[in-house]
N, C-alpha and C. Protein backbone atom coordinates (compact mmCIF):
# COMPACT_ATOMS: atom_id res chain seq x y z
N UNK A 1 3.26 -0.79 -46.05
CA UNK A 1 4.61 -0.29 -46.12
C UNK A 1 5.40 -0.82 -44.94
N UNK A 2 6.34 -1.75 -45.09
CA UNK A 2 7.16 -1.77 -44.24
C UNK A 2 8.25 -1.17 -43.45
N UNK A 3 8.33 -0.81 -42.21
CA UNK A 3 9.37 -0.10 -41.51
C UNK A 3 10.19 -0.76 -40.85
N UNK A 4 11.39 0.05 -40.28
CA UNK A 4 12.27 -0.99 -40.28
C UNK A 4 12.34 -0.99 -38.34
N UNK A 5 12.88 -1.91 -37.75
CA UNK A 5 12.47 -1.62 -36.45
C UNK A 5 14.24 -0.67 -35.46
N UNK A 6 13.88 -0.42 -34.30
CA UNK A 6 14.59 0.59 -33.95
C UNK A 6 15.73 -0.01 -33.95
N UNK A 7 16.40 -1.20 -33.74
CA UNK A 7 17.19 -2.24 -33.68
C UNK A 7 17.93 -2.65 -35.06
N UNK A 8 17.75 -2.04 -35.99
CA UNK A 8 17.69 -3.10 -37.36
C UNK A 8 18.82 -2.01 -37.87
N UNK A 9 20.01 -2.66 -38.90
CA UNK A 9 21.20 -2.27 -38.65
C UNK A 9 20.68 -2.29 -40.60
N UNK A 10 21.93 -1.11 -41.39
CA UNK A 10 21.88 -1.02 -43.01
C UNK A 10 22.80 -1.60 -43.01
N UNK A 11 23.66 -2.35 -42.58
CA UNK A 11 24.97 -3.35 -42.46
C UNK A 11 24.64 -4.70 -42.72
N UNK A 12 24.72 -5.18 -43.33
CA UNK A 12 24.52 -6.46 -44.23
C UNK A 12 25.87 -7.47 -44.40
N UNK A 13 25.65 -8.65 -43.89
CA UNK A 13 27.20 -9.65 -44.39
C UNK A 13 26.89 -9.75 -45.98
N UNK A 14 27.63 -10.77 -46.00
CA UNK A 14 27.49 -11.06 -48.19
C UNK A 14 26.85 -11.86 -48.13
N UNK A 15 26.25 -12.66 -47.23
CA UNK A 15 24.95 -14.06 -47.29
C UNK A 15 23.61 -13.60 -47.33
N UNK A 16 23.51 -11.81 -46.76
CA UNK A 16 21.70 -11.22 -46.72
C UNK A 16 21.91 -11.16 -45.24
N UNK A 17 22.60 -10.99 -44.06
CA UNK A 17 22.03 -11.27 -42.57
C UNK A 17 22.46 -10.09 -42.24
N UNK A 18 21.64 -9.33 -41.53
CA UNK A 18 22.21 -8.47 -40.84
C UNK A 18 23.32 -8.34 -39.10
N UNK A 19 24.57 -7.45 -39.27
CA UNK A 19 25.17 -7.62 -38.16
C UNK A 19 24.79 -7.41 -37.23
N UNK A 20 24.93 -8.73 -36.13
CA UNK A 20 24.46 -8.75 -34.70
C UNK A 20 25.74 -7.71 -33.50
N UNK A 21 24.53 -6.10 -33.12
CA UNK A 21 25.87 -6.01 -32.75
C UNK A 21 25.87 -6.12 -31.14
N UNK A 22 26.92 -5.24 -30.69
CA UNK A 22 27.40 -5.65 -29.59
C UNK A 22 26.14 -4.88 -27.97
N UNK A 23 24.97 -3.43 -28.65
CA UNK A 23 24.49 -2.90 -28.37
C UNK A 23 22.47 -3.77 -28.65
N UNK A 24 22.81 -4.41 -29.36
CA UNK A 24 21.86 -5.20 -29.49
C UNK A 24 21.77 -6.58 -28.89
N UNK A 25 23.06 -7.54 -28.94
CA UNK A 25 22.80 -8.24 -27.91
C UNK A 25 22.73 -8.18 -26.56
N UNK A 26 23.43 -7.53 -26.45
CA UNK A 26 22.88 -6.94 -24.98
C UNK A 26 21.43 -6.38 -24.24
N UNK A 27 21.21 -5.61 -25.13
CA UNK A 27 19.46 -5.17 -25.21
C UNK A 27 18.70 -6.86 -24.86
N UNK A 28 18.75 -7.69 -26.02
CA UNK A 28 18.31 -8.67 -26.04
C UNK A 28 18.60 -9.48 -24.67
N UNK A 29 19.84 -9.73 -24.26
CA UNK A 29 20.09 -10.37 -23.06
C UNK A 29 19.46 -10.16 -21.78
N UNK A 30 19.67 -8.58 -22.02
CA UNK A 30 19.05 -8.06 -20.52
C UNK A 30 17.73 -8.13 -20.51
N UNK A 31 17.05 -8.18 -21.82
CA UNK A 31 15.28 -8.53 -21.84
C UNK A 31 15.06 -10.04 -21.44
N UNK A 32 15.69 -10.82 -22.24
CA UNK A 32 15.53 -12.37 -21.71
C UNK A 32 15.32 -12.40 -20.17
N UNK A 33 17.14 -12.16 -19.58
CA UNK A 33 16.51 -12.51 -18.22
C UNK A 33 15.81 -11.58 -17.47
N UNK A 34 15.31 -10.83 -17.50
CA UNK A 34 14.01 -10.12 -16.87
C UNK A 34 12.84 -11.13 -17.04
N UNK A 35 12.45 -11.56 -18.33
CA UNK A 35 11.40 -12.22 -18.51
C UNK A 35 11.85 -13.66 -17.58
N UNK A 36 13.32 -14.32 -17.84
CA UNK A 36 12.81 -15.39 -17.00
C UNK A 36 12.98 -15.40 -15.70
N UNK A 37 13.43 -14.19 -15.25
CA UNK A 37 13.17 -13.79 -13.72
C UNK A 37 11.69 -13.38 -13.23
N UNK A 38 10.60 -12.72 -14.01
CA UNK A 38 9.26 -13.02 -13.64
C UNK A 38 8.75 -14.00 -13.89
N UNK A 39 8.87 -14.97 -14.57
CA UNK A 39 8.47 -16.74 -15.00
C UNK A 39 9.00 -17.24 -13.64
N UNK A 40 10.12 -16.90 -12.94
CA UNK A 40 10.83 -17.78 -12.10
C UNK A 40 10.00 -17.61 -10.87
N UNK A 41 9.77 -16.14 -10.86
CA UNK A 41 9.19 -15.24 -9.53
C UNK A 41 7.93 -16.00 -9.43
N UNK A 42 7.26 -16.15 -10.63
CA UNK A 42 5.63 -17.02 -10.75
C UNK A 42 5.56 -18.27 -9.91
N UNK A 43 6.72 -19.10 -11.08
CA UNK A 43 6.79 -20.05 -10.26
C UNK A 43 7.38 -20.85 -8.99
N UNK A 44 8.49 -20.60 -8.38
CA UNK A 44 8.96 -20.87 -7.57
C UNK A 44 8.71 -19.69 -5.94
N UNK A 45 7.98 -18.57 -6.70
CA UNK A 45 7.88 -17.77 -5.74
C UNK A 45 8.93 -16.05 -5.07
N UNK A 46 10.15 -16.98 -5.43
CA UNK A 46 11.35 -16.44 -5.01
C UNK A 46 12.65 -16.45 -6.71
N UNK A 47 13.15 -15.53 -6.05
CA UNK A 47 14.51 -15.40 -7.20
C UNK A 47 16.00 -14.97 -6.62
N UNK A 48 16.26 -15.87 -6.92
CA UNK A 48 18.43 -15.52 -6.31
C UNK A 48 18.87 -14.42 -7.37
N UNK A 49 19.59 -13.87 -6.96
CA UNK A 49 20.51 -12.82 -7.19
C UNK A 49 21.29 -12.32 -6.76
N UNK A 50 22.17 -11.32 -7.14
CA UNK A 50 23.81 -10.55 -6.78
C UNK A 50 23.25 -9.07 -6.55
N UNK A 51 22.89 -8.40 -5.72
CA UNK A 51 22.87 -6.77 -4.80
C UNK A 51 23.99 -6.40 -4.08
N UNK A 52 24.68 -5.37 -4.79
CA UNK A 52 25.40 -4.89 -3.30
C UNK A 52 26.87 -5.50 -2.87
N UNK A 53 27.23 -6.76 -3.71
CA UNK A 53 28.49 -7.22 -3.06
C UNK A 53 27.61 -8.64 -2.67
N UNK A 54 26.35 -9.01 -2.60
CA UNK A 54 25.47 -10.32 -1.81
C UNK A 54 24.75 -10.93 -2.74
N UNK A 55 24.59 -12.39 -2.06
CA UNK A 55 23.95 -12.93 -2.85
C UNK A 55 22.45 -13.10 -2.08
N UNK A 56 21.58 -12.70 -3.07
CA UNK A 56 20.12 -12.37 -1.65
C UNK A 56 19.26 -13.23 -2.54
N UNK A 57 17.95 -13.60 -2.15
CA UNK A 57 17.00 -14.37 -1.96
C UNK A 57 15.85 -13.10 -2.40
N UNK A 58 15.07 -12.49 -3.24
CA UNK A 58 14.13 -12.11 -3.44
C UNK A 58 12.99 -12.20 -3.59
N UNK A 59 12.04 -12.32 -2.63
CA UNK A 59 10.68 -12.75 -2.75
C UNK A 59 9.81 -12.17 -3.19
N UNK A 60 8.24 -12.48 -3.77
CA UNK A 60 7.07 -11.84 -4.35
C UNK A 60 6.78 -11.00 -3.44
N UNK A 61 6.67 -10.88 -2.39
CA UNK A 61 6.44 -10.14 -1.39
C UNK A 61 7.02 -8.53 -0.99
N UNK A 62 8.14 -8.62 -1.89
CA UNK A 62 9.12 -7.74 -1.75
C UNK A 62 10.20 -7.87 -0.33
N UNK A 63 9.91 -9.22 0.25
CA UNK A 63 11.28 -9.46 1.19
C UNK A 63 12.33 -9.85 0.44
N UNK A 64 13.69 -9.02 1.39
CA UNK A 64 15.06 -9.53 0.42
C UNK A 64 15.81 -10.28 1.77
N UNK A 65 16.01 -11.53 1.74
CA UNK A 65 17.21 -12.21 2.51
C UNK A 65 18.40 -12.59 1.92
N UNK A 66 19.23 -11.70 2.71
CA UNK A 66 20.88 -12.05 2.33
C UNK A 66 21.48 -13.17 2.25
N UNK A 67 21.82 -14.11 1.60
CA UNK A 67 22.54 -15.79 1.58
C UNK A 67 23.93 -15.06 2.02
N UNK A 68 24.69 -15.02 1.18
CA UNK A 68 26.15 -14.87 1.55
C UNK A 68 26.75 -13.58 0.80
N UNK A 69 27.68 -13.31 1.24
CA UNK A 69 28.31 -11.51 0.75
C UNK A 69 29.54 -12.21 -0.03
N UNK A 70 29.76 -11.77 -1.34
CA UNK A 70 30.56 -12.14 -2.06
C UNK A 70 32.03 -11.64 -1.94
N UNK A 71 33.09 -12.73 -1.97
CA UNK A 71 34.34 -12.11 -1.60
C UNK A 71 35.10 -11.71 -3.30
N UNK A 72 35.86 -10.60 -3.05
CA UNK A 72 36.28 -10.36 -4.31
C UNK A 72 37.74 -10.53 -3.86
């Protein structure tokens, strides 16, 4: 028996596809880069990112070095 998954919309276009919505791509987005932020962490060691107003340097180690503080 098939079920349907938690994601999966009864909204249908007229071709058979279901609508991509705005609560689901997002879900999806924010899973991607998680995953290629631990792929990155693997390989290069370290991962850039935005904390706080900064742009910091995050290491496996759990050290964070600040690069530059972002001007708004």
């Amino acid at each position: 028996m098939k079920t349907k998954s938690k994601d999966s919309t009864d909204q249908v276009t007229s071709d058979g596809y279901a609508y991509l919505t705005k609560r689901l791509l997002v879900s999806r987005a924010q899973s991607a880069g998680r995953a290629a932020a631990k792929e990155a962490m693997q390989i290069m060691g370290h991962v850039v990112t935005v904390r706080d107003g900064w742009v910091v340097k995050v290491y496996e180690d759990g050290r964070i070095e600040q690069l530059e503080e972002l001007k708004v």
